[in-house]
Protein backbone atom coordinates (compact mmCIF):
# COMPACT_ATOMS: atom_id res chain seq x y z
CA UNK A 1 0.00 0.00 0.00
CA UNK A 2 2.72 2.45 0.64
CA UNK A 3 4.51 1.62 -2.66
CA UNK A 4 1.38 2.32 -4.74
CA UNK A 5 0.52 5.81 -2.61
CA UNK A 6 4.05 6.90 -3.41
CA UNK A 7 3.64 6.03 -6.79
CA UNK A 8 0.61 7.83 -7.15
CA UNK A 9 1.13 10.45 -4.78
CA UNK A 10 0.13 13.46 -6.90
CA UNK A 11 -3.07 12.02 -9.09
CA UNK A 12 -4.41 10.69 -5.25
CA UNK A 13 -4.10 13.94 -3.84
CA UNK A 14 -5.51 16.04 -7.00
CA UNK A 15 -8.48 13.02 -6.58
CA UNK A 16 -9.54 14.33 -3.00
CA UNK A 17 -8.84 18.02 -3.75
CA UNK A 18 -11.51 17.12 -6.69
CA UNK A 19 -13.56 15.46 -4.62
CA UNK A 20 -14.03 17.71 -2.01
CA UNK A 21 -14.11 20.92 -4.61
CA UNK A 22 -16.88 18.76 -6.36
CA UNK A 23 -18.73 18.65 -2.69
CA UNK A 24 -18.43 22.59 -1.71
CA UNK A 25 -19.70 22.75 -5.74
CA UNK A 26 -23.13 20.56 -4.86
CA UNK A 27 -23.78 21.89 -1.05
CA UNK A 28 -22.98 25.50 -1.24
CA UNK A 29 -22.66 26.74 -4.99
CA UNK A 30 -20.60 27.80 -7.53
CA UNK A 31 -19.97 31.89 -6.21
CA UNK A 32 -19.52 30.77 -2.21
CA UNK A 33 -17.38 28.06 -3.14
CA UNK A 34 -15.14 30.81 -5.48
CA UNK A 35 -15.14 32.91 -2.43
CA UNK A 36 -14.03 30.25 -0.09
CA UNK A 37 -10.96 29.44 -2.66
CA UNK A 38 -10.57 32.63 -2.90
CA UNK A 39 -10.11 33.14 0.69
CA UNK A 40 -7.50 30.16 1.21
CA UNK A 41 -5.48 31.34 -1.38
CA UNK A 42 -5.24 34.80 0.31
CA UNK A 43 -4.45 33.53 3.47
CA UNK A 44 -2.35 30.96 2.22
CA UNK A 45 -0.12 33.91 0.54
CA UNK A 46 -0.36 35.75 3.53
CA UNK A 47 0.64 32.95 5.79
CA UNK A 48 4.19 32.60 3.45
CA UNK A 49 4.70 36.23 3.35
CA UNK A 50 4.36 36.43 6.76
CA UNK A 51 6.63 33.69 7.68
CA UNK A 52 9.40 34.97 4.63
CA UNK A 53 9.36 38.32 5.88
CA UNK A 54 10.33 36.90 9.85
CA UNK A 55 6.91 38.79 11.76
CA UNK A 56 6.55 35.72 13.93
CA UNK A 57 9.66 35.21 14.93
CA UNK A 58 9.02 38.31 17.59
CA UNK A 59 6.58 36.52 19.20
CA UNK A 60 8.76 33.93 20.06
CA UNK A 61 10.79 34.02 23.66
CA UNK A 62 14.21 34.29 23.65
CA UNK A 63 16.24 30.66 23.81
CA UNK A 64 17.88 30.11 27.65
């Protein structure tokens, strides 16, 4: 089993991410789901900005 998932790693992920796209597609529409992906992708930049640009690392307390 763990051969074949590393084998087909990427078209098993892109299945679920279909899947589940698919779902939000059915259960909450086409414009709501566009928001919602537009949302993640927003945060998701923000979240590697963020992290690229060091603003968490002053949060952190200093090592003893």
């Amino acid at each position: 089993m763990n051969e074949w998932f590393s084998h087909y790693k990427i078209p098993t992920i892109f299945a679920v991410m279909g899947l589940i796209l698919a779902i939000l597609l059915i259960t909450i529409g086409f414009l709501k789901t566009l928001l919602l992906l537009i949302f993640t992708a927003l945060g998701t930049y923000l979240g590697f900005y963020l992290k690229e640009v060091g603003f968490f690392e002053q949060f952190q307390r200093p090592q003893r």
